[in-house]
Protein backbone atom coordinates (compact mmCIF):
# COMPACT_ATOMS: atom_id res chain seq x y z
CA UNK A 1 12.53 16.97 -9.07
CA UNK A 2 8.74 17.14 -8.57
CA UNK A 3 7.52 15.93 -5.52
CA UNK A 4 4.18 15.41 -3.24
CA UNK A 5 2.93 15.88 0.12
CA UNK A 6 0.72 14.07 1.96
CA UNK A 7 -2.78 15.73 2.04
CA UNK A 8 -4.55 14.12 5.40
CA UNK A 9 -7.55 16.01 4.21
CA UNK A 10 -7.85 13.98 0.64
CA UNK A 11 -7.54 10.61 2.58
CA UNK A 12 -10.60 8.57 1.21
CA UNK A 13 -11.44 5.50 3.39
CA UNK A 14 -10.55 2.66 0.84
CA UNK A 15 -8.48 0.25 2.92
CA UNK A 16 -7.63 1.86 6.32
CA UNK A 17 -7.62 5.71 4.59
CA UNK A 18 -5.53 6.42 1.79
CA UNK A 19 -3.92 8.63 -0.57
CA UNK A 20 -3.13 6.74 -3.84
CA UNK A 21 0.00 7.66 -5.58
CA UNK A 22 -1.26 7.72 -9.29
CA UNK A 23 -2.31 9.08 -11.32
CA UNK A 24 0.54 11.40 -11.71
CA UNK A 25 1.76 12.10 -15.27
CA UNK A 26 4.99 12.58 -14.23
CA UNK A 27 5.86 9.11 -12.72
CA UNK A 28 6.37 6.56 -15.23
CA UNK A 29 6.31 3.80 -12.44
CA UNK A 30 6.22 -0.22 -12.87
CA UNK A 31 4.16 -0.14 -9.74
CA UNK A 32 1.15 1.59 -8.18
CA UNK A 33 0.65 2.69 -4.38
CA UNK A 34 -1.13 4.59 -1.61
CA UNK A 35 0.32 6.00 1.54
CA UNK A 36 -2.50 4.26 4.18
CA UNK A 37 -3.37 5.14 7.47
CA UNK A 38 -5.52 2.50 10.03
CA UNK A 39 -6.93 4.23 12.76
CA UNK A 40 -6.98 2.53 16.21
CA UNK A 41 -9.79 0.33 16.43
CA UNK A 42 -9.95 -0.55 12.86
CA UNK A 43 -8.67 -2.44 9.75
CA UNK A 44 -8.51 -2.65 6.52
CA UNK A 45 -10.72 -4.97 4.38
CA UNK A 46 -9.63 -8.41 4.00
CA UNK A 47 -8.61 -9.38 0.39
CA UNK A 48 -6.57 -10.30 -2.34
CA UNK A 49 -6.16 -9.71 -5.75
CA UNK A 50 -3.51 -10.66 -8.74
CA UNK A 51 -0.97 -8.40 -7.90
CA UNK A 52 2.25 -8.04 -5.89
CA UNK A 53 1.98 -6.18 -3.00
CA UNK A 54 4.37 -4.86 -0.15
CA UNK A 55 3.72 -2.88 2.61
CA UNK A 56 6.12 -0.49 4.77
CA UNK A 57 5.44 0.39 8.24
CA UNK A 58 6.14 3.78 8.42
CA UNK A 59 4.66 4.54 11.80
CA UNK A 60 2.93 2.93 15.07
CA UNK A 61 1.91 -0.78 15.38
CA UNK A 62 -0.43 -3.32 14.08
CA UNK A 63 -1.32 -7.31 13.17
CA UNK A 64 -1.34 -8.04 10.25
CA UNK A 65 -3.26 -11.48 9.41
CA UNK A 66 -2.64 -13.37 6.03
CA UNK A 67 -3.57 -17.03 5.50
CA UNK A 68 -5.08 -17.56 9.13
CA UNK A 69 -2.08 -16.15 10.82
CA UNK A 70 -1.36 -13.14 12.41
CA UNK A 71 1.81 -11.40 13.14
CA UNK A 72 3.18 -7.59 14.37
CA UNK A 73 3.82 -5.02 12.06
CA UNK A 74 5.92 -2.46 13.51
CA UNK A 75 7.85 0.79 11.87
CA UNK A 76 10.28 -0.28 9.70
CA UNK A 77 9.09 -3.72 9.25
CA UNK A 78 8.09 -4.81 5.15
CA UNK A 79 5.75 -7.60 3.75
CA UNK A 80 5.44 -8.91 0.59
CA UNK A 81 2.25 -10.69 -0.70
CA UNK A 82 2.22 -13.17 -3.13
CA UNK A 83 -0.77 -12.78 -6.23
CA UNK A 84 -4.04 -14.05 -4.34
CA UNK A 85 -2.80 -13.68 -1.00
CA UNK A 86 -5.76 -13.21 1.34
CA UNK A 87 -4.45 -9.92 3.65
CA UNK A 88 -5.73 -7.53 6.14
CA UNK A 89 -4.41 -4.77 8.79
CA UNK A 90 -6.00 -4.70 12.19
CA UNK A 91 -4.77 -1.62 14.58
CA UNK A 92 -5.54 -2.83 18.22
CA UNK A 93 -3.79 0.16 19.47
CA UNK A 94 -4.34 4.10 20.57
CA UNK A 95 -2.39 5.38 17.98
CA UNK A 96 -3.02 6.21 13.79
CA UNK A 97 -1.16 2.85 12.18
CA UNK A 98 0.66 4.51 8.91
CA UNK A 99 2.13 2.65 5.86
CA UNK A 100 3.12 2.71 2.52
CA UNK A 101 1.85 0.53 -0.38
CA UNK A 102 2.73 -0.43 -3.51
CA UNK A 103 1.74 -3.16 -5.96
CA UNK A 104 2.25 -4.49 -9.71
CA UNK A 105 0.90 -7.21 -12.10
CA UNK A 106 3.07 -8.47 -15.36
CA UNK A 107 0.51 -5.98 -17.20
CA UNK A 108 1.87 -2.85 -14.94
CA UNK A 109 4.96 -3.88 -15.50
CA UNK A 110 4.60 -4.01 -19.33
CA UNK A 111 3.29 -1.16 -19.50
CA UNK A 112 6.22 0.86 -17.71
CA UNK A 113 8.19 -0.70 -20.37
CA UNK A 114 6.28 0.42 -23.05
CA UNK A 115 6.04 4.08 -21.83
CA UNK A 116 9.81 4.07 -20.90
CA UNK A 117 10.56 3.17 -24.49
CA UNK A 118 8.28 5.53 -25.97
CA UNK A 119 9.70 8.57 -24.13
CA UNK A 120 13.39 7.22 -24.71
């Protein structure tokens, strides 16, 4: 078992603030992440890109807004975006917004396949 802590201190403000989850040699994963944090009064950036993406709400509230509509994202609740899915994260609240991430493309996928075999 090898596992990892959150370091608050290392959270670089990409996206809300976040830790990413890779590199780490040990994890051969199909996917790539970030444990994020919104702090109140702010949001993420508004994007989207080619990948899959879900989020977890791990802790407080916040909207989240995705093709002109906006809806709550509470602990416990999960999202899934579609490739090219325009997203952001908006905390309107007093509290730090936390959640996990974790997105993949065909290519991340392939190449989780690829290392799996090799070390097989």
């Amino acid at each position: 078992m090898e596992m990892r802590s959150l370091d608050r201190s290392g959270l670089r403000p990409e996206n809300g603030f976040s830790q990413p989850l890779l590199p780490w040699p040990a994890l051969n994963a199909p996917f790539e992440g970030a444990w994020c944090v919104v702090q109140p009064g702010s949001s993420t950036t508004k994007h989207a890109h080619p990948d899959y993406e879900i989020f977890i709400a791990l802790s407080g509230e916040a909207v989240l807004e995705s093709r002109g509509e906006r809806v709550p994202f509470r602990e416990g609740d999960i999202v899934h975006f579609p490739p090219n899915t325009d997203h952001q994260v908006f905390n309107e609240g007093t509290e730090d917004f936390q959640m996990y991430t974790a997105w993949w493309t065909p290519d991340t996928v392939e190449g989780f396949l690829v290392r799996h075999h090799e070390g097989a």
